[in-house]
Protein backbone atom coordinates (compact mmCIF):
# COMPACT_ATOMS: atom_id res chain seq x y z
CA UNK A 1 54.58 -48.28 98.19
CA UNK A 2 57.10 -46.88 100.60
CA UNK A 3 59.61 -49.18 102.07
CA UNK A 4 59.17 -49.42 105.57
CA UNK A 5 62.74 -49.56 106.49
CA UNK A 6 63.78 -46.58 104.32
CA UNK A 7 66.17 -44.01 105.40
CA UNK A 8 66.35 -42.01 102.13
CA UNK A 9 65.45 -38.14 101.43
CA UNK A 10 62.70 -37.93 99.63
CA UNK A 11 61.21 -34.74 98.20
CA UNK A 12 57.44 -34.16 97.91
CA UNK A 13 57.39 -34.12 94.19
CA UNK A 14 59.16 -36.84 93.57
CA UNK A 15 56.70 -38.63 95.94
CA UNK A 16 53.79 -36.76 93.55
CA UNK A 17 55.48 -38.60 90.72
CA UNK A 18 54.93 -41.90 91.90
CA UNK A 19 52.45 -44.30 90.60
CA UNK A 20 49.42 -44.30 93.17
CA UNK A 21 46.04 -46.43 93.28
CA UNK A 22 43.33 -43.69 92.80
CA UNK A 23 40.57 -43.85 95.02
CA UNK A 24 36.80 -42.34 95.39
CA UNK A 25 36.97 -42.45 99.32
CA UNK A 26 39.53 -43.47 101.75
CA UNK A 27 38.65 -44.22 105.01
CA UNK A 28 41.12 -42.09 107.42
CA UNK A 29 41.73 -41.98 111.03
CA UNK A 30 44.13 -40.33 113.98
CA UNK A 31 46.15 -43.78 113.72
CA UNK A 32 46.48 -44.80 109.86
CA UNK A 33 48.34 -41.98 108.05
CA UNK A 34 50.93 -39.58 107.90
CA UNK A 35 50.24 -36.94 105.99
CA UNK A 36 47.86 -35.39 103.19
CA UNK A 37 48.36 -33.41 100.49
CA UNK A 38 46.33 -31.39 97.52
CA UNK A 39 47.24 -32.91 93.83
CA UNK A 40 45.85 -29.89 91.84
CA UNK A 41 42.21 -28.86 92.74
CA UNK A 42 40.33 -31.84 92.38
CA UNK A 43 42.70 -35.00 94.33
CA UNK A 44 44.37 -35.70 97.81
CA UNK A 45 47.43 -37.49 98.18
CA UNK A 46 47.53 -39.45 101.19
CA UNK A 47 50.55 -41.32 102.70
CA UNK A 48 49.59 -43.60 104.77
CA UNK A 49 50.98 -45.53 107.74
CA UNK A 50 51.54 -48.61 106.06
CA UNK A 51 53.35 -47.20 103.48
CA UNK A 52 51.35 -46.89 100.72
CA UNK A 53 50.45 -43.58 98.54
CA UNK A 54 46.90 -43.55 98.12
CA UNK A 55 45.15 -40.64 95.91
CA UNK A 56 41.72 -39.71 96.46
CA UNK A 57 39.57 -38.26 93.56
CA UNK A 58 38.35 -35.68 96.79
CA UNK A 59 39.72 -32.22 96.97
CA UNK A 60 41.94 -31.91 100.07
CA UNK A 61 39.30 -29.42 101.51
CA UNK A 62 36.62 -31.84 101.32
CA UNK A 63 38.93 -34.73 102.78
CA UNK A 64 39.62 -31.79 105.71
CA UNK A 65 36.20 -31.45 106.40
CA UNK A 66 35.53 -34.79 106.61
CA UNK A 67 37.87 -35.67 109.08
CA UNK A 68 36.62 -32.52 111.03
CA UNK A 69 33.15 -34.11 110.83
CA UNK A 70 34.55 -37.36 112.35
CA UNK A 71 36.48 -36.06 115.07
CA UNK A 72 34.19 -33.49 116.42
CA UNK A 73 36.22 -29.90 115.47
CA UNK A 74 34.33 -27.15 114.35
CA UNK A 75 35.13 -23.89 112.78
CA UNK A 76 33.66 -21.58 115.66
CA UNK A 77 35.59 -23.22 118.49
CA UNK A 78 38.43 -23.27 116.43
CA UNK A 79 38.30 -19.61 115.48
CA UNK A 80 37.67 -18.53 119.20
CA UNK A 81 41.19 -20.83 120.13
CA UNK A 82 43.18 -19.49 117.72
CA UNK A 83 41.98 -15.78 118.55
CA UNK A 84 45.32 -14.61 120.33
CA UNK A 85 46.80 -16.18 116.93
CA UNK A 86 45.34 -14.77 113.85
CA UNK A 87 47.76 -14.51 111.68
CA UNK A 88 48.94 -18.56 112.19
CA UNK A 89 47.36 -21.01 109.92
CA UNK A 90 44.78 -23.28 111.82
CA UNK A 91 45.64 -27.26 112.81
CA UNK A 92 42.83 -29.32 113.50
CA UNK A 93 43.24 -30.22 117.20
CA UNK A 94 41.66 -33.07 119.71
CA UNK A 95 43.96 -33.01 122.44
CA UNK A 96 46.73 -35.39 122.20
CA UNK A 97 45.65 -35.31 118.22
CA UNK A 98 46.82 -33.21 115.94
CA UNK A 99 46.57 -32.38 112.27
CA UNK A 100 49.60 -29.57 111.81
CA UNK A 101 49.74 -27.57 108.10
CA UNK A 102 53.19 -27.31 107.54
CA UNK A 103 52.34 -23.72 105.95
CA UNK A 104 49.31 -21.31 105.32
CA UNK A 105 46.94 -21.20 102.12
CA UNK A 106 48.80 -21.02 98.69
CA UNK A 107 52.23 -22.57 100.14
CA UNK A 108 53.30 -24.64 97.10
CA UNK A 109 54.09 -27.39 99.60
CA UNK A 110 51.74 -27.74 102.20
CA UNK A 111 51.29 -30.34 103.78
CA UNK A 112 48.86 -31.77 107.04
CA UNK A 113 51.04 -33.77 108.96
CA UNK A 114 49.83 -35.92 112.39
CA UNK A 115 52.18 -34.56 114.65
CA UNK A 116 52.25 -37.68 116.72
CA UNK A 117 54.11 -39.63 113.67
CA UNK A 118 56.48 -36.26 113.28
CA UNK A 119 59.72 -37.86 115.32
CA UNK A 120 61.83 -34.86 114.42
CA UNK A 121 62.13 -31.87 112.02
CA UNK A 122 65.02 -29.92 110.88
CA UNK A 123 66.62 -27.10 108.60
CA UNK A 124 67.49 -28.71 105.29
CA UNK A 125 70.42 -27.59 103.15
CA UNK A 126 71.40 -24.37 102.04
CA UNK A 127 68.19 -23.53 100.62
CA UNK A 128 65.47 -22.41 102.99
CA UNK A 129 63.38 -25.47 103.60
CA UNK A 130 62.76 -28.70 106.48
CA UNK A 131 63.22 -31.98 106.36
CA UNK A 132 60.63 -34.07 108.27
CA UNK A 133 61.36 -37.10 109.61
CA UNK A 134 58.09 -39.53 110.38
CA UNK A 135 57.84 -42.86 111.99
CA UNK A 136 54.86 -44.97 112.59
CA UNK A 137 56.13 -47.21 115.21
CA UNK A 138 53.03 -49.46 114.92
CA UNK A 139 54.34 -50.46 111.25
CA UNK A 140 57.82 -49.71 111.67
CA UNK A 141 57.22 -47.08 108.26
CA UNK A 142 59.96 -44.42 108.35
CA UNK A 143 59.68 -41.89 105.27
CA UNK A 144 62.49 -38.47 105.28
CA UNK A 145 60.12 -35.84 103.68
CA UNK A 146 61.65 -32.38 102.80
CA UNK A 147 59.82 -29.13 101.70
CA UNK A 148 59.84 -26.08 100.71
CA UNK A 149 58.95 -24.05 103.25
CA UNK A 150 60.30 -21.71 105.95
CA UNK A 151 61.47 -23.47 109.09
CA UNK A 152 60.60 -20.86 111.47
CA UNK A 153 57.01 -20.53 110.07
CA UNK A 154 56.93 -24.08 110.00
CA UNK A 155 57.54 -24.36 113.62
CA UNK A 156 55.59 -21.54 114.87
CA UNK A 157 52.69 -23.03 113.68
CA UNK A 158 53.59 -26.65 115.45
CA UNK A 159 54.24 -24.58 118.24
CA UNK A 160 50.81 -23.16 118.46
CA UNK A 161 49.04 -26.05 117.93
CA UNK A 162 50.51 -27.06 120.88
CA UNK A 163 49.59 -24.80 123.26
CA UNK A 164 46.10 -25.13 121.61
CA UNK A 165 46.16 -28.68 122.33
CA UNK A 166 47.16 -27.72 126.08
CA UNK A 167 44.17 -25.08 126.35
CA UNK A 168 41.99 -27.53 124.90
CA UNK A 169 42.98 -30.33 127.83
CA UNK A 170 42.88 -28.11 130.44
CA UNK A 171 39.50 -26.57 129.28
CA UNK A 172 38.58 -30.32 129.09
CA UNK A 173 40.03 -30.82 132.21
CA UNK A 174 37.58 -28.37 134.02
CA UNK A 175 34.83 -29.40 132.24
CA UNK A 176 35.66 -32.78 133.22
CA UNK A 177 35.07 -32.38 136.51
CA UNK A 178 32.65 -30.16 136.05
CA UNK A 179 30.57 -33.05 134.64
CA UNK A 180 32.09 -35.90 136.29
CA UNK A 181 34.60 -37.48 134.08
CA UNK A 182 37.92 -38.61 135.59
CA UNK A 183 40.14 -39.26 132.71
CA UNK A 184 39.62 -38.63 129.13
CA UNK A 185 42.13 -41.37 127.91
CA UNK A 186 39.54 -43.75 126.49
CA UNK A 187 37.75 -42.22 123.27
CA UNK A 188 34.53 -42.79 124.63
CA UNK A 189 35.22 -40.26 127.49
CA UNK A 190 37.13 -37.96 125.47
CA UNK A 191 34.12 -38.11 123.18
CA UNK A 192 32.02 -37.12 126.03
CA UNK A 193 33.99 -34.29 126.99
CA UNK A 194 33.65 -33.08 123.59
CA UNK A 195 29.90 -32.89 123.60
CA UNK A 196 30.24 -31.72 126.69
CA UNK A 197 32.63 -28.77 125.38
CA UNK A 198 30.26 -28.35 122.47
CA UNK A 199 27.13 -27.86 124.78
CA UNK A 200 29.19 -25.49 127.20
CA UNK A 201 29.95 -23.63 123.75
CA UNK A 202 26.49 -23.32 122.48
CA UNK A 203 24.97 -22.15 125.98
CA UNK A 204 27.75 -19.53 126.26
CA UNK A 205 26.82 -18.50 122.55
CA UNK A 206 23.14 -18.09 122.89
CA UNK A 207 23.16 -16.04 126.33
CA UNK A 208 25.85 -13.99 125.24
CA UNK A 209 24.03 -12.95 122.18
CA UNK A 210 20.86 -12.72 124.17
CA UNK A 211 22.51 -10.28 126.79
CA UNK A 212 23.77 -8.19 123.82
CA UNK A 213 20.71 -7.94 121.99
CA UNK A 214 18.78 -6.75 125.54
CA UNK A 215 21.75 -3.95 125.65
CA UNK A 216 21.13 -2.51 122.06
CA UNK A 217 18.30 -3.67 120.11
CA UNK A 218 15.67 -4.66 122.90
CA UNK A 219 14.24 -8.12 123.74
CA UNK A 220 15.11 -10.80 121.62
CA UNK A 221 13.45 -14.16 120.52
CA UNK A 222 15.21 -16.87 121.64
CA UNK A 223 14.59 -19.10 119.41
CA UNK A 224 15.57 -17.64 116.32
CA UNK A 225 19.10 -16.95 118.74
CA UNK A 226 19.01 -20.85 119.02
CA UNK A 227 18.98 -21.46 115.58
CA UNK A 228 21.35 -19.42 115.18
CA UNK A 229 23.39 -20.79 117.72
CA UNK A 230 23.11 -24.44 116.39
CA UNK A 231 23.55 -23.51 112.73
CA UNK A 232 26.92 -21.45 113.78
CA UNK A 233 28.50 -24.53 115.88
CA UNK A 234 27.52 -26.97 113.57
CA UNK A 235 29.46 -26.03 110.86
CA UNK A 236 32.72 -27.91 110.27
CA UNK A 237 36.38 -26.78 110.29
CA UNK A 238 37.47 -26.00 106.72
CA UNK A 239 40.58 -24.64 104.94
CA UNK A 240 41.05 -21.78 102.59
């Protein structure tokens, strides 16, 4: 347990060293942690808002997917946002939500982080590494994290989640109107826009493949480019 008032640096592996209550299943959310973390192949460390250090007996790729499942983000719209960026490790993004990596696949320290806890971030001593500072203003729980990885990477990523996040609400924003929704504050209408972004998808997807196919192989069946369709847009965001 993390004290919620605390003000001291702490490093990631000394917060790996801690005792933790091991878990099968965790129930997470946009509003109850901080950040996640792999402990070896097979567990997730999770800090959560309260405070606490909770370790699932999940692998942090399954715990990913999971929350990708819950929140609606799938691996083909995320690919086709982060196509002008393919060489910057992908956050999983709702908007005004966002799960940021703090590096790409086999970082020693990498972290997801919701950026909405993040208050500030900074280059930490000599040594090439940030320190993160988090605050969950609901609980009051303050935690200094610092890691070992490069600060401009670091931010370069943040900062492209960022301008995904402002795609994906102006995108939203069109499709908004285009269906009739005036706001997307409330979850239930940002959940409708997202249905209605995957159903714009999935159209888009099946004539495009259609029109191809009539170009260079002839006359296609459109169902079997449905199933295709469906089985392509339902699969969830993962990690490497």
């Amino acid at each position: 347990m993390l004290k919620n008032n605390s003000t001291a640096v702490t490093t990631l592996a000394q917060l790996k060293a801690l005792s933790t209550q091991k878990v099968a299943f965790c129930h997470l959310d946009w509003r109850n942690f901080l950040f996640i973390t792999a402990m070896g192949d097979d567990q997730t460390l999770v800090c959560l808002t309260s405070g606490e250090l909770v370790q699932i007996n999940q692998p942090l790729k399954k715990v990913i997917s999971e929350l990708a499942r819950k929140w609606g983000i799938t691996d083909f719209t995320t690919k086709v946002l982060y196509l002008k960026y393919p060489r910057i490790p992908q956050s999983l993004v709702a908007g005004n939500h966002r799960l940021i990596p703090s590096a790409g696949a086999g970082a020693p320290e990498r972290v997801y982080y919701l950026e909405q806890y993040l208050r500030s971030f900074q280059t930490w001593g000599k040594a090439e590494g940030v320190l993160l500072d988090f605050y969950c203003p609901q609980t009051k729980t303050e935690l200094k994290l610092v890691l070992d990885v490069a600060e401009n990477r670091f931010k370069k990523i943040r900062d492209v989640a960022l301008k995904i996040a402002q795609a994906q609400k102006v995108r939203f924003k069109w499709l908004g109107n285009f269906f009739g929704f005036r706001s997307f504050k409330h979850s239930h209408v940002w959940e409708q826009r997202q249905e209605a972004n995957h159903c714009f998808f999935y159209r888009w997807l099946v004539e495009a493949i259609i029109s191809y196919n009539r170009e260079t192989l002839g006359e296609p069946r459109r169902e079997e480019v449905e199933r295709f369709a469906k089985r392509l847009m339902s699969k969830l965001f993962q990690i490497n």
